[in-house]
Every structure is written in C-alpha cells, then in structure tokens.
C-alpha atoms as a PDB file:
ATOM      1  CA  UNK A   1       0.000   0.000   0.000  1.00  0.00           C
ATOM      2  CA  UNK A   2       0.896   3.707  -0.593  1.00  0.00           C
ATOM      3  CA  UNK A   3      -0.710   6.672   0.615  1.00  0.00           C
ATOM      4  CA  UNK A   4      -0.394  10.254  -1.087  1.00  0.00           C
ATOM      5  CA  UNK A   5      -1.239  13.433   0.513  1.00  0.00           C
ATOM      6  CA  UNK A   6      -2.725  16.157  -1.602  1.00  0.00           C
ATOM      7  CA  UNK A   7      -3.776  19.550  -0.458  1.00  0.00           C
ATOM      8  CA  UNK A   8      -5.714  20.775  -3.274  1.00  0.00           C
ATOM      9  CA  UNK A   9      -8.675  19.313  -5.893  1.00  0.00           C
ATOM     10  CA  UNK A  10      -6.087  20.267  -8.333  1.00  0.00           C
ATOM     11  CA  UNK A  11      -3.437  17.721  -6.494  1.00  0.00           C
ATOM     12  CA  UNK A  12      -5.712  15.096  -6.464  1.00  0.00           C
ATOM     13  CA  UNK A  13      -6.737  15.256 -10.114  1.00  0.00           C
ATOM     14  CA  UNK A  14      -2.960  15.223 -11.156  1.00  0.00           C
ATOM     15  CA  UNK A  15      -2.404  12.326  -9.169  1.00  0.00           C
ATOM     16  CA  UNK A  16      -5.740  10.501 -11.107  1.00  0.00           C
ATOM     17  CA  UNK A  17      -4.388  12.155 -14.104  1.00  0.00           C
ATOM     18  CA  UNK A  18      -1.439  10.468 -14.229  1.00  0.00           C
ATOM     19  CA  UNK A  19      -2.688   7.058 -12.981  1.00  0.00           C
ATOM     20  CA  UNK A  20      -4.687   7.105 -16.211  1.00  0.00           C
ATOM     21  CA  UNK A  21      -1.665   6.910 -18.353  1.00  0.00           C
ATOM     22  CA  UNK A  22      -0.649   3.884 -16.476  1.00  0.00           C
ATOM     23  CA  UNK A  23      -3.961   2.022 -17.150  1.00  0.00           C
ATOM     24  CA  UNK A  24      -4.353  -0.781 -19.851  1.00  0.00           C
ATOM     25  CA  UNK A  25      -7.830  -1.631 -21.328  1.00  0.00           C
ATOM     26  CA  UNK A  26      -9.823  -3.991 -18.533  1.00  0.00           C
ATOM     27  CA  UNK A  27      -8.408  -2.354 -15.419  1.00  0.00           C
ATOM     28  CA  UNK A  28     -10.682  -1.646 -12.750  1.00  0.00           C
ATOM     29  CA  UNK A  29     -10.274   1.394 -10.027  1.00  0.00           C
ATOM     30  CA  UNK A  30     -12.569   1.110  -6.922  1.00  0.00           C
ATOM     31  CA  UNK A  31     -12.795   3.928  -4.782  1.00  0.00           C
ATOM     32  CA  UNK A  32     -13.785   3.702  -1.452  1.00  0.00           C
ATOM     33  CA  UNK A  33     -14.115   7.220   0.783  1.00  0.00           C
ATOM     34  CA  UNK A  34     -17.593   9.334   2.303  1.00  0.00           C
ATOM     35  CA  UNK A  35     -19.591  11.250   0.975  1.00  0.00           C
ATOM     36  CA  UNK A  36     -17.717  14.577  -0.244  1.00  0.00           C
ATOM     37  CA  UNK A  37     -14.225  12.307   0.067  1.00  0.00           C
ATOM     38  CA  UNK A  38     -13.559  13.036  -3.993  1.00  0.00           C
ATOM     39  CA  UNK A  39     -14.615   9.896  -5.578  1.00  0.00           C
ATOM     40  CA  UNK A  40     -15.698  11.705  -8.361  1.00  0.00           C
ATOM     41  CA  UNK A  41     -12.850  14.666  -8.447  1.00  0.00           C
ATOM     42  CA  UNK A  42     -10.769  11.713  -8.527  1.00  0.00           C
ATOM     43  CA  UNK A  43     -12.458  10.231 -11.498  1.00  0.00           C
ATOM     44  CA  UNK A  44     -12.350  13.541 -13.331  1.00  0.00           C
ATOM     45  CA  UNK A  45      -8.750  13.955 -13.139  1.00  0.00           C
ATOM     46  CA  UNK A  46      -8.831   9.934 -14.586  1.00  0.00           C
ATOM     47  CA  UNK A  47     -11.028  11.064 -17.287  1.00  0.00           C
ATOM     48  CA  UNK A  48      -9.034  13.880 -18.175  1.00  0.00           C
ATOM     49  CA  UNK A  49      -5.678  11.922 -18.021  1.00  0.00           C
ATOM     50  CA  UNK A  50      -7.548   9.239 -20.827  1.00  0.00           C
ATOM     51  CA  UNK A  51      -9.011  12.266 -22.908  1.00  0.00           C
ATOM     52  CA  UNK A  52     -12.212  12.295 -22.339  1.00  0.00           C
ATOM     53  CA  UNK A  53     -13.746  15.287 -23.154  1.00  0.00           C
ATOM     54  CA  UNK A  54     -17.634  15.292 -21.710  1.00  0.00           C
ATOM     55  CA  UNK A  55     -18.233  16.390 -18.333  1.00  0.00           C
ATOM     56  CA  UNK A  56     -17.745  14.529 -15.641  1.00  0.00           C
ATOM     57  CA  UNK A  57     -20.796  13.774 -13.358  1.00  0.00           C
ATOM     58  CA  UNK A  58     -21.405  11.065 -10.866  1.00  0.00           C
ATOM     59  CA  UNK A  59     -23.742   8.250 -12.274  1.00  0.00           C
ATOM     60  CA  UNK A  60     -25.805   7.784  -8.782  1.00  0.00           C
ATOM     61  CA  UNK A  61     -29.148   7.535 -10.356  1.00  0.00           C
ATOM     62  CA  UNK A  62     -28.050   5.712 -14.078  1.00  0.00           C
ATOM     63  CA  UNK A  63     -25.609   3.863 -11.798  1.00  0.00           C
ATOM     64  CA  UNK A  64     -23.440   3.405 -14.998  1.00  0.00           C
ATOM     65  CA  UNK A  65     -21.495   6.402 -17.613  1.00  0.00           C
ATOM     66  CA  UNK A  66     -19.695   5.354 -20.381  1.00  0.00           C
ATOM     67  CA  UNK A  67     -17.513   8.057 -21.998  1.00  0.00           C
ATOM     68  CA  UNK A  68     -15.131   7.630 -24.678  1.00  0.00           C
ATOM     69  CA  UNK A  69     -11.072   8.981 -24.219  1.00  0.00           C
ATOM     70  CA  UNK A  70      -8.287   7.230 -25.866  1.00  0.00           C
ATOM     71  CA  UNK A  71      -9.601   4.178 -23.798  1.00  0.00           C
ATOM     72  CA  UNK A  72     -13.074   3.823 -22.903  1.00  0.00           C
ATOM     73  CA  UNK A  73     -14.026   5.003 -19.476  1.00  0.00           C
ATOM     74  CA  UNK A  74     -16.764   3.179 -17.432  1.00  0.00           C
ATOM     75  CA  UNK A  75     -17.605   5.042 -14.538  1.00  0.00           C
ATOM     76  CA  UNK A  76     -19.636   3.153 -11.673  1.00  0.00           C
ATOM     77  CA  UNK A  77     -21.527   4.270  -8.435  1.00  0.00           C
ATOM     78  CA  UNK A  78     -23.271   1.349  -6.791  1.00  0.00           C
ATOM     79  CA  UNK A  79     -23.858   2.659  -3.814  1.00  0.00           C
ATOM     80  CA  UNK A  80     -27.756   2.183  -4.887  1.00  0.00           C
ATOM     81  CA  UNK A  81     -27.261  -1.547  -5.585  1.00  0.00           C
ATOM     82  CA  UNK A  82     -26.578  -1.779  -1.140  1.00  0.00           C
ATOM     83  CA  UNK A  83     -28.686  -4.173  -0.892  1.00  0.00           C
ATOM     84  CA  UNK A  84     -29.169  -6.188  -3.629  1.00  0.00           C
ATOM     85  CA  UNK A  85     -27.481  -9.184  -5.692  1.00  0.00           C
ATOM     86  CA  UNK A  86     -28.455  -7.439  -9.133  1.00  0.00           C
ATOM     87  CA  UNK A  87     -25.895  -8.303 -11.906  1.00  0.00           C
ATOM     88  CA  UNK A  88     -26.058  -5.477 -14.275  1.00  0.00           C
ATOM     89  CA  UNK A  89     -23.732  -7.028 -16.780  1.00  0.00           C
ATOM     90  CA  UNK A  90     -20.670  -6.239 -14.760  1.00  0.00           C
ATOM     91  CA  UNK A  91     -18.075  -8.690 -16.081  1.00  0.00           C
ATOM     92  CA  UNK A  92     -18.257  -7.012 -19.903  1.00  0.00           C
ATOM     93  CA  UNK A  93     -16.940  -3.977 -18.389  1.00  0.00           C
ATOM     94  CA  UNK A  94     -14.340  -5.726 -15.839  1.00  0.00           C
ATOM     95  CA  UNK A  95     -13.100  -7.670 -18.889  1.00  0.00           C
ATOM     96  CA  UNK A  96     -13.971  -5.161 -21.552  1.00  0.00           C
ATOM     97  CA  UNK A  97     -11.499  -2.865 -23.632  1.00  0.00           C
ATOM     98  CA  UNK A  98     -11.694   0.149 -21.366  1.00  0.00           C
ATOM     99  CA  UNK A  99     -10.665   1.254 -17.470  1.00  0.00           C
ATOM    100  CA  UNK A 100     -13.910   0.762 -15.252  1.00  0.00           C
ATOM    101  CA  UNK A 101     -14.136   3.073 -12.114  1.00  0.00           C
ATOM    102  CA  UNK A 102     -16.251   1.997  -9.137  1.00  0.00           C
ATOM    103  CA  UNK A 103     -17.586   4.114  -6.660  1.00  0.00           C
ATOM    104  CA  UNK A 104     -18.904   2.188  -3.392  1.00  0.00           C
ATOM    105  CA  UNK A 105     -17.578  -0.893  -4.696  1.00  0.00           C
ATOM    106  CA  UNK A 106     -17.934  -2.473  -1.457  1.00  0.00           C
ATOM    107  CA  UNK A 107     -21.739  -3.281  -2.250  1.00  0.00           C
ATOM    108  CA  UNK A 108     -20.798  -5.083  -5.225  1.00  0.00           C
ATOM    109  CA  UNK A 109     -17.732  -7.315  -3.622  1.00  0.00           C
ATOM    110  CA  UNK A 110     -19.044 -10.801  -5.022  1.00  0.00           C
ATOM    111  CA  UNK A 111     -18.860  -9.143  -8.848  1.00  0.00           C
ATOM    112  CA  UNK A 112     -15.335  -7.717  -8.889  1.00  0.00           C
ATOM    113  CA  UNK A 113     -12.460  -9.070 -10.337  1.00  0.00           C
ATOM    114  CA  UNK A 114      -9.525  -9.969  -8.437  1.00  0.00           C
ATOM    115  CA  UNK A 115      -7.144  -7.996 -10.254  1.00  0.00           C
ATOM    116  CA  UNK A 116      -7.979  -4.245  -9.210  1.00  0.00           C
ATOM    117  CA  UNK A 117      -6.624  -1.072  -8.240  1.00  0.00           C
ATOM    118  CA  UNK A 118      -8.614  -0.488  -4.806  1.00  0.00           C
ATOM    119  CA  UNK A 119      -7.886   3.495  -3.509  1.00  0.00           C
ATOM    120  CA  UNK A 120      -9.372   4.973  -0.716  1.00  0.00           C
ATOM    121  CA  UNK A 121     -10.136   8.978   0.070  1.00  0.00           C
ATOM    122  CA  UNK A 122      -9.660  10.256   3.209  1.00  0.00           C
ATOM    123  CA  UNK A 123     -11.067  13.457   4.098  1.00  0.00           C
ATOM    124  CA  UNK A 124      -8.399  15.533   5.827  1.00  0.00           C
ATOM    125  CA  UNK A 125     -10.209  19.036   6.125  1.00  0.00           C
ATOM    126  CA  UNK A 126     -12.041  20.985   3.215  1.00  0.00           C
ATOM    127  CA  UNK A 127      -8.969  20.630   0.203  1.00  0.00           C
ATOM    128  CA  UNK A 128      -6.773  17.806   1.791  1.00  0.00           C
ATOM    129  CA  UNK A 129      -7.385  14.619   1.134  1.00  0.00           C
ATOM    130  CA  UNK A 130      -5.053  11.008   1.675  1.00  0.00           C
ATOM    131  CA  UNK A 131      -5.047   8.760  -1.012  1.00  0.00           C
ATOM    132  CA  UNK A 132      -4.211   5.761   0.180  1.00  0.00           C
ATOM    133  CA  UNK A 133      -3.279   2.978  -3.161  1.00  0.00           C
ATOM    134  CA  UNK A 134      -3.235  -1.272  -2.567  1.00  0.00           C
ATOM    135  CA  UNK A 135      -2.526  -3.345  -5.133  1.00  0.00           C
ATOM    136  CA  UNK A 136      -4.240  -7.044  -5.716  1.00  0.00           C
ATOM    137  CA  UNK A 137      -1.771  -7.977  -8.816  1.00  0.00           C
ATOM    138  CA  UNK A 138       1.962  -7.470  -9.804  1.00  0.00           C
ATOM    139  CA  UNK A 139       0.486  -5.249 -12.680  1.00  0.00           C
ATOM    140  CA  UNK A 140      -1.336  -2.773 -10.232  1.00  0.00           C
ATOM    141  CA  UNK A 141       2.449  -2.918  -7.851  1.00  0.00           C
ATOM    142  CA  UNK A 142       4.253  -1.753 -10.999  1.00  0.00           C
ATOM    143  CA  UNK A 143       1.236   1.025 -12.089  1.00  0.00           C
ATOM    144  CA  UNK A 144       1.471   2.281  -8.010  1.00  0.00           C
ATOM    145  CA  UNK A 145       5.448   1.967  -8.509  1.00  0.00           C
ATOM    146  CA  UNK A 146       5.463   4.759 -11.898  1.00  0.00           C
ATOM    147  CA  UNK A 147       3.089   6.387  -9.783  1.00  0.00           C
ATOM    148  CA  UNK A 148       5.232   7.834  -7.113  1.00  0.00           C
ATOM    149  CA  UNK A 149       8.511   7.626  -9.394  1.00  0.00           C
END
C-alpha cells in the first residue's frame, strides 16, 4: 500500500491524471471514501488523463457512464445496488477494452475481479485529502510503482 497526501482538488486530479496513463484496457479502479471524500474529483482527473472530453458527473441515479477517451471510461456508483445481488452485466466492463471506475464498490464485492486497483479517500479538512493505493496484482504494484517515481 501507498498513501499520497494532496492539499488541493487540483493535487488530487494530477495524481488521477497520471494514474490514467498507467492504465491498460480492462483495469478496474474502486474507490472507497464518504460522501464529499472526492470519488468523483478523482475520477475527473482519470477522465481527463484518458481524454475524455464530456463532463464529468457522478452516475448515482443511471448507476453506470460510459464516456469515450483514448480508452473507454466506465464510470460506476453502486452505492444504490446496497442491498441487492443485481448483476447489471458487470463482467463485460471488468473484462472489456476500457478502465472501469467503481464508486462504493464495497456493495458489489461478489462481482469484482480480483485484479484491481482499490484506492481509498480520506477526508483531511475541506482541500486535503489522503489517497491511500493497494494493489491485488503485480500489474497494479508496478502502475502504483510509476506512480510515485
């Protein structure tokens, strides 16, 4: 595990930002934190890093945005699917040719791969925040490893 300090929004999105460029197609990001932590700053500074140029919003109602960069980005909150077992086609985006973010991923822990990037947010005060990176794969070590290089 790693953890990473940043003091601004703008910190935090470089550090997503230049995760992205470490991502291959069928990577998956969860993001655990509270509400307000940056799960979706952090995403936005992801998206921006792959290209994407729509806004970035987060999906809590259509639980699932697709936006298109120089890889696909799948961006996930589940934190509606708490209780319930509901597979909403999950494994074409774990296993599909883009980078699939998941927000609240903890509700959906029987559908993720093994293989992920887990980071969690911790709210320090208002603009700090401590990112704190572990690794479930060799792959994710080296991506964590360019990270802080």
């Amino acid at each position: 595990m790693i953890q990473i300090q940043t003091n601004t929004v703008a910190e935090t999105q470089v550090i997503a930002e230049k995760l992205a460029t470490l991502l291959k197609p069928g990577d998956v990001i969860t993001l655990e934190g509270e509400l307000g932590a940056g799960k979706t700053t952090f995403t936005k500074g992801l998206a921006k890093g792959l290209g994407v140029k729509r806004n970035i919003s987060s999906p809590t109602f259509t639980i699932i945005k697709e936006y298109e960069g120089t890889l696909p980005l799948y961006h996930m909150d589940v934190y509606r699917l708490e209780h319930s077992d509901e597979d909403i086609g999950f494994e074409e985006y774990f296993h599909g040719n883009g980078i699939t973010v998941v927000e609240w991923a903890q509700f959906i822990e029987e559908f993720l791969p093994n293989e992920r990037l887990a980071i969690r947010i911790g709210y320090i005060d208002e603009d700090k925040r401590i990112l704190e990176f572990t690794a479930s794969s060799s792959h994710f070590e080296e991506v964590m490893n360019e990270l802080i290089s």
